[in-house]
N, C-alpha and C. Protein backbone atom coordinates (compact mmCIF):
# COMPACT_ATOMS: atom_id res chain seq x y z
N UNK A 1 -28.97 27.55 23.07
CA UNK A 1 -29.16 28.47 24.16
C UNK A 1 -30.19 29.50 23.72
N UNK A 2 -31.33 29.35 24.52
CA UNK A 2 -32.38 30.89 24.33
C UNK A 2 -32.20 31.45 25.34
N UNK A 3 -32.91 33.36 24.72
CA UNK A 3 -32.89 34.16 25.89
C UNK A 3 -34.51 34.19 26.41
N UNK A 4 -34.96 35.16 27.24
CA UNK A 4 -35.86 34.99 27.77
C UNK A 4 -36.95 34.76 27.02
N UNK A 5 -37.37 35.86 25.86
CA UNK A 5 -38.63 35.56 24.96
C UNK A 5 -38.56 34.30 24.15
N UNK A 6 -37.69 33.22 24.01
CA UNK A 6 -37.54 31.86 23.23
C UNK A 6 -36.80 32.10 21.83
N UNK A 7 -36.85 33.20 21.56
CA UNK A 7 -36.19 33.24 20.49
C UNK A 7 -34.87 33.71 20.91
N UNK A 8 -33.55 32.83 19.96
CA UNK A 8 -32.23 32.99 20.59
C UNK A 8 -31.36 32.14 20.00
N UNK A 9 -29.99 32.34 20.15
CA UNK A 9 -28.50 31.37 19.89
C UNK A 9 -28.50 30.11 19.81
N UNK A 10 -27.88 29.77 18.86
CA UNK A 10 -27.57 28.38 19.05
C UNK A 10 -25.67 28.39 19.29
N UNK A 11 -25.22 27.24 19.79
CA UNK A 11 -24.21 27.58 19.72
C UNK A 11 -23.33 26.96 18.25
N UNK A 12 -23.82 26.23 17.34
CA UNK A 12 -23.93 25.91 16.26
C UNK A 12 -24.64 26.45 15.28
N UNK A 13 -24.16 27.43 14.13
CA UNK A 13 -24.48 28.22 13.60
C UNK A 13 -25.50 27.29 11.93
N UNK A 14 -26.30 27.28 11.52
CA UNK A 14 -26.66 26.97 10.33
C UNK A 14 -25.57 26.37 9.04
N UNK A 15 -24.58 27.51 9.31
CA UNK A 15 -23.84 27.09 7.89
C UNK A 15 -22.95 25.67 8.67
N UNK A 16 -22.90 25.86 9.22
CA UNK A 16 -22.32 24.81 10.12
C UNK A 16 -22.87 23.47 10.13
N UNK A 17 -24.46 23.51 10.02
CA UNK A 17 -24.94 22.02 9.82
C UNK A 17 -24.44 21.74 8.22
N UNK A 18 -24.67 22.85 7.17
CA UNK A 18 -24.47 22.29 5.80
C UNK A 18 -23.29 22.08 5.46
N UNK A 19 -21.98 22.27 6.50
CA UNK A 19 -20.86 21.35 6.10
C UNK A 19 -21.02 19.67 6.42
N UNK A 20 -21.78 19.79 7.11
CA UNK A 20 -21.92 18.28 7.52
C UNK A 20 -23.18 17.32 6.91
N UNK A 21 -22.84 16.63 5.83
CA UNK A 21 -23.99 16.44 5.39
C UNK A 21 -24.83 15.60 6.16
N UNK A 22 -24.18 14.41 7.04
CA UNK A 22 -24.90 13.76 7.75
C UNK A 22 -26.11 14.64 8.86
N UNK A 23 -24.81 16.25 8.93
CA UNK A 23 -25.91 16.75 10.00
C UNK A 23 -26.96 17.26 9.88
N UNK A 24 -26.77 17.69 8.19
CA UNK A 24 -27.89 18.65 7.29
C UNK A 24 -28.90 17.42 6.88
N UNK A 25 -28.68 16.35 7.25
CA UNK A 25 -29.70 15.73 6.80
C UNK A 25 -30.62 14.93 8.20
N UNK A 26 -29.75 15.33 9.10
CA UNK A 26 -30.66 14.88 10.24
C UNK A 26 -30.04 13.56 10.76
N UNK A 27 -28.90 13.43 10.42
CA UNK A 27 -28.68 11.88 10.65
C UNK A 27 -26.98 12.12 11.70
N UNK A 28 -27.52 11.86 12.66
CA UNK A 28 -25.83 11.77 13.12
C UNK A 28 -25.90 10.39 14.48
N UNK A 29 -25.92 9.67 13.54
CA UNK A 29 -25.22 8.24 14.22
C UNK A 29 -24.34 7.89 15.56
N UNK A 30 -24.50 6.83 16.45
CA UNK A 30 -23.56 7.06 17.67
C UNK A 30 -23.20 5.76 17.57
N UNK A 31 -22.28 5.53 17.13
CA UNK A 31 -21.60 4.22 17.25
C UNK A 31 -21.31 3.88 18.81
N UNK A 32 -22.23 2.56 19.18
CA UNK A 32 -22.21 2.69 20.78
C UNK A 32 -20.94 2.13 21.19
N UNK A 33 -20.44 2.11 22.39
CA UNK A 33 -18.60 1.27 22.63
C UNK A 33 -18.98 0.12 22.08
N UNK A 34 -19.81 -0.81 22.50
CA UNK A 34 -19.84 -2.12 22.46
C UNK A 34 -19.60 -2.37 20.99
N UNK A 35 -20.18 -1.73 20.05
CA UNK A 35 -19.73 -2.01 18.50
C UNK A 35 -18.80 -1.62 17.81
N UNK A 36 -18.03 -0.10 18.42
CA UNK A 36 -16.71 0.03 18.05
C UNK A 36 -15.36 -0.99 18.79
N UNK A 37 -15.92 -1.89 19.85
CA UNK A 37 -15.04 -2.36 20.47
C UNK A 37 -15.14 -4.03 20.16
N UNK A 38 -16.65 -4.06 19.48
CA UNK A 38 -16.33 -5.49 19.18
C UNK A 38 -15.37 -6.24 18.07
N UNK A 39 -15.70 -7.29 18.34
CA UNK A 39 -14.58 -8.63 17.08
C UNK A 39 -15.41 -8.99 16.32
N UNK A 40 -14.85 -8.80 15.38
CA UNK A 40 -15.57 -9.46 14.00
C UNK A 40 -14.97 -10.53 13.28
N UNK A 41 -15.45 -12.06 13.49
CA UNK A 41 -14.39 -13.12 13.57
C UNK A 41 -14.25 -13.04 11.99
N UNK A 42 -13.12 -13.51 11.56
CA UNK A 42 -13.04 -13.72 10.25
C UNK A 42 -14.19 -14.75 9.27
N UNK A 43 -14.65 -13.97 8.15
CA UNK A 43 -15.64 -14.56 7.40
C UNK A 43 -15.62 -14.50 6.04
N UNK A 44 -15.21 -15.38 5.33
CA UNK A 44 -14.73 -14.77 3.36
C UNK A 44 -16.25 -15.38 3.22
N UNK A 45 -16.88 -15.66 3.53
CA UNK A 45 -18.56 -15.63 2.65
C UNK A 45 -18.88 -14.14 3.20
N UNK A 46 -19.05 -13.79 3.87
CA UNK A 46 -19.52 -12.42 3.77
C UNK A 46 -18.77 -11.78 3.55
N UNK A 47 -17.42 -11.51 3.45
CA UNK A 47 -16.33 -10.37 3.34
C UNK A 47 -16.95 -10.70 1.58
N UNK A 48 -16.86 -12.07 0.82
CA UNK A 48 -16.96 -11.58 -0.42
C UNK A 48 -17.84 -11.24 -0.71
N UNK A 49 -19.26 -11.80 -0.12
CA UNK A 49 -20.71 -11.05 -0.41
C UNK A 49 -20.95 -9.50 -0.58
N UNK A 50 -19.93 -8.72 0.60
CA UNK A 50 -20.10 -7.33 0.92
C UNK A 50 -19.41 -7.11 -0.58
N UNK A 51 -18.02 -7.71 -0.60
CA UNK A 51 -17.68 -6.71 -1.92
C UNK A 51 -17.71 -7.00 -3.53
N UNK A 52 -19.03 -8.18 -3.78
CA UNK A 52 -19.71 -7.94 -4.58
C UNK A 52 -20.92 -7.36 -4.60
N UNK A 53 -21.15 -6.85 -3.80
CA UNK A 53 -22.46 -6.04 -3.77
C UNK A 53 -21.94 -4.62 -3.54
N UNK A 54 -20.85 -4.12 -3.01
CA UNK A 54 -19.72 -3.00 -3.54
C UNK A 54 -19.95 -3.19 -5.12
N UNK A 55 -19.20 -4.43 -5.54
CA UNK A 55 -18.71 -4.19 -6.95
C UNK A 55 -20.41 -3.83 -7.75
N UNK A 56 -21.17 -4.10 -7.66
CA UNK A 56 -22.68 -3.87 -8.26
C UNK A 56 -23.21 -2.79 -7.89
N UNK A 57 -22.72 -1.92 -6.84
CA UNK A 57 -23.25 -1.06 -6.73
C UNK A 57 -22.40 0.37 -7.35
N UNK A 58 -21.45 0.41 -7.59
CA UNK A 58 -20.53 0.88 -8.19
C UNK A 58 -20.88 1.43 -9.98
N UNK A 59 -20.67 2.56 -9.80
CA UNK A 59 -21.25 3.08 -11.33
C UNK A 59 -20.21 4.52 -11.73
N UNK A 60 -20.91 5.39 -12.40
CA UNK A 60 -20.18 6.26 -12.82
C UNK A 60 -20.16 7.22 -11.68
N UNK A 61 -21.02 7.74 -11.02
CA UNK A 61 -21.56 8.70 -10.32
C UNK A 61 -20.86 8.51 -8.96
N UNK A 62 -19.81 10.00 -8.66
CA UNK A 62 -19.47 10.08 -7.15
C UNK A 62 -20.48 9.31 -6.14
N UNK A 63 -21.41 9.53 -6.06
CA UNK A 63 -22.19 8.51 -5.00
C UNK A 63 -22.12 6.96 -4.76
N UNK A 64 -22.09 6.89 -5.90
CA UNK A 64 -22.61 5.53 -6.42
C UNK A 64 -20.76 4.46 -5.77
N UNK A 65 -19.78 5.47 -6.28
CA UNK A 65 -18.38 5.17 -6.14
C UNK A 65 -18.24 5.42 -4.68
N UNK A 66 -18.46 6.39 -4.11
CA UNK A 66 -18.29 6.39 -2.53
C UNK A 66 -19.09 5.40 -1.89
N UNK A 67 -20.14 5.18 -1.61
CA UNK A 67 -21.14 3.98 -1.41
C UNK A 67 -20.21 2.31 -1.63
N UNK A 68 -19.88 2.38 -2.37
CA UNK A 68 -18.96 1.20 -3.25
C UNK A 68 -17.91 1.33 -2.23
N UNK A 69 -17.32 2.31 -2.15
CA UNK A 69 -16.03 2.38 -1.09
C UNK A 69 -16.29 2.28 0.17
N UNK A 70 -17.44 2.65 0.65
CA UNK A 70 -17.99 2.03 2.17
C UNK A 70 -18.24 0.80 2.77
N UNK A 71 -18.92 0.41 0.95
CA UNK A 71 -19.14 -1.02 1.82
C UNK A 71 -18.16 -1.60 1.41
N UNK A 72 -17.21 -1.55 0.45
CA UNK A 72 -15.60 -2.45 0.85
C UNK A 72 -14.78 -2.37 1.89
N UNK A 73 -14.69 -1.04 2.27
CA UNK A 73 -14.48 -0.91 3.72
C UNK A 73 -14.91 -2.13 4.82
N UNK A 74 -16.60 -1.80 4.79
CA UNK A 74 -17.12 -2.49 6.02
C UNK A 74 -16.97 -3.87 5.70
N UNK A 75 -16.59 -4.76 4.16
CA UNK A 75 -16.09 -5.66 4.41
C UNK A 75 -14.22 -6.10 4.96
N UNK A 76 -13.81 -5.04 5.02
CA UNK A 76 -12.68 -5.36 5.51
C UNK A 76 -12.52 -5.96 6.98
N UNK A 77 -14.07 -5.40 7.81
CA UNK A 77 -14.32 -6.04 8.71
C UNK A 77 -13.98 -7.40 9.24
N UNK A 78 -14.36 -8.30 8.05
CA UNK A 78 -14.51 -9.73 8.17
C UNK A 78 -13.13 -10.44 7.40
N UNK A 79 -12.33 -9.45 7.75
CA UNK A 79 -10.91 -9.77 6.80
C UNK A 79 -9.86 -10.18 7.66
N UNK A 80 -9.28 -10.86 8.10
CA UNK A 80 -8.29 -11.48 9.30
C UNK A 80 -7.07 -10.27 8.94
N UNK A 81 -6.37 -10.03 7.65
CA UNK A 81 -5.93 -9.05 7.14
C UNK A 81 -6.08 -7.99 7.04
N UNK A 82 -7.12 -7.44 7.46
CA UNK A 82 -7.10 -6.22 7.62
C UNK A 82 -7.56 -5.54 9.59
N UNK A 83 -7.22 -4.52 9.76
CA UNK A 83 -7.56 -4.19 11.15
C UNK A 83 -8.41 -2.30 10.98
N UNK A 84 -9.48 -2.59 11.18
CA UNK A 84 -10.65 -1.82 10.95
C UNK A 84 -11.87 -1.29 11.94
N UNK A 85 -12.15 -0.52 12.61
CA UNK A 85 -13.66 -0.89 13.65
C UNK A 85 -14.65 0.00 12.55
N UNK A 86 -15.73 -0.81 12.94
CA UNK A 86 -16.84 0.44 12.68
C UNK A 86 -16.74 1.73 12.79
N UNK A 87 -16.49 2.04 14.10
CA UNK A 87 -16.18 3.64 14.64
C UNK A 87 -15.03 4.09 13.56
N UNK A 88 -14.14 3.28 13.41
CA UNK A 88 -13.06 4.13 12.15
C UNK A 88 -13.89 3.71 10.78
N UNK A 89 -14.58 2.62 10.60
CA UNK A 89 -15.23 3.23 9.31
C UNK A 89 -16.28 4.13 9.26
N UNK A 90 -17.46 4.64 9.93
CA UNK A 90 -18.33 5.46 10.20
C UNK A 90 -16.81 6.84 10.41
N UNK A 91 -16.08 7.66 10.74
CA UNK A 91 -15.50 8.45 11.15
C UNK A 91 -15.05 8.53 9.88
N UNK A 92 -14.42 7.95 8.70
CA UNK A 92 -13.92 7.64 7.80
C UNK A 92 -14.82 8.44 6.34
N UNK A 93 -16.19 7.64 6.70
CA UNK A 93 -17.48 8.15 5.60
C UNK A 93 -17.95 9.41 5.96
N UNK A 94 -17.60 10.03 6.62
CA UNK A 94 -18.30 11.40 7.87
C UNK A 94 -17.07 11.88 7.19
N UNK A 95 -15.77 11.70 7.05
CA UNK A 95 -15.25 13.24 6.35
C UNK A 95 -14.86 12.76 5.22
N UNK A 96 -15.87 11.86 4.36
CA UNK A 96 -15.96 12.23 2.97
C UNK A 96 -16.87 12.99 2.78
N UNK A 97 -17.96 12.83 3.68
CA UNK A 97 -19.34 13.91 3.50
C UNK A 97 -18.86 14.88 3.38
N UNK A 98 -18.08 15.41 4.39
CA UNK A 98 -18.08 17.16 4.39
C UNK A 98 -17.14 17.19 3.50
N UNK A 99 -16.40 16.94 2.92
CA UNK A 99 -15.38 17.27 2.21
C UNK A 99 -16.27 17.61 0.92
N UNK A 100 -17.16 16.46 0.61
CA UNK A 100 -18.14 16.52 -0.63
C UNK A 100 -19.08 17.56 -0.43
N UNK A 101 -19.96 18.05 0.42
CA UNK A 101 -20.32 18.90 1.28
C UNK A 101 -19.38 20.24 0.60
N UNK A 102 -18.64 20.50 1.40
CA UNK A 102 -17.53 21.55 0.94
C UNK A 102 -16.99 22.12 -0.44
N UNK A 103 -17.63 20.80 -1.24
CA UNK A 103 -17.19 21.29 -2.81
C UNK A 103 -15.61 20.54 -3.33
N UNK A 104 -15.45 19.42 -2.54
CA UNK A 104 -14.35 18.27 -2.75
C UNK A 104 -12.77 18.90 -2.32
N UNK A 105 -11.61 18.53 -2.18
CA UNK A 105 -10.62 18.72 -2.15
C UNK A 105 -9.78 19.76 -2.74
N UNK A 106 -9.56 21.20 -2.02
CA UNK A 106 -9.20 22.46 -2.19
C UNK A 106 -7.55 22.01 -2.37
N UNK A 107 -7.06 22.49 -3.47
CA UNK A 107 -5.32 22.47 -3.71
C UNK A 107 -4.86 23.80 -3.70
């Protein structure tokens, strides 16, 4: 929201994008219905492909380990055993950001 001279409010304040890292980085994704609502028929060549390329991507480094945990996730997709959408895995990786963002898990 601006006032008359252009300079003016947002209704989203700055510190507010840097809890969100996806938002601080410019990236905020829309998982459209059609892909949170689709079927993903069962597939163990790609369910295992995804989570050896999890397991290889996987290292010491928080990133490297969250990354690893995404895409085992998104192979759960192709898992008859498991029940998963995109939209809950994208919603899922979005508040590990901010949490990481935030300075990790406050006790």
């Amino acid at each position: 929201m601006t006032d008359g001279d252009g300079a003016g409010t947002t209704d989203k304040s700055e510190s507010d994008d840097r809890k969100d890292a996806l938002a601080a980085a410019g990236v905020d994704p829309v998982v459209p219905e059609a892909a949170s609502d689709a079927e993903f028929a069962a597939d163990a060549e790609a369910r295992e492909f995804i989570r050896e390329v999890a397991e290889d991507v996987r290292g010491d480094s928080s990133e490297s380990k969250q990354l690893s945990a995404v895409l085992y996730r998104v192979s759960d997709l192709y898992d008859p055993d498991e029940e998963t959408s995109p939209e809950e895995i994208y919603r899922n990786a979005r508040h590990v950001m901010r949490i990481k963002t935030e300075g990790g898990l406050r006790r």
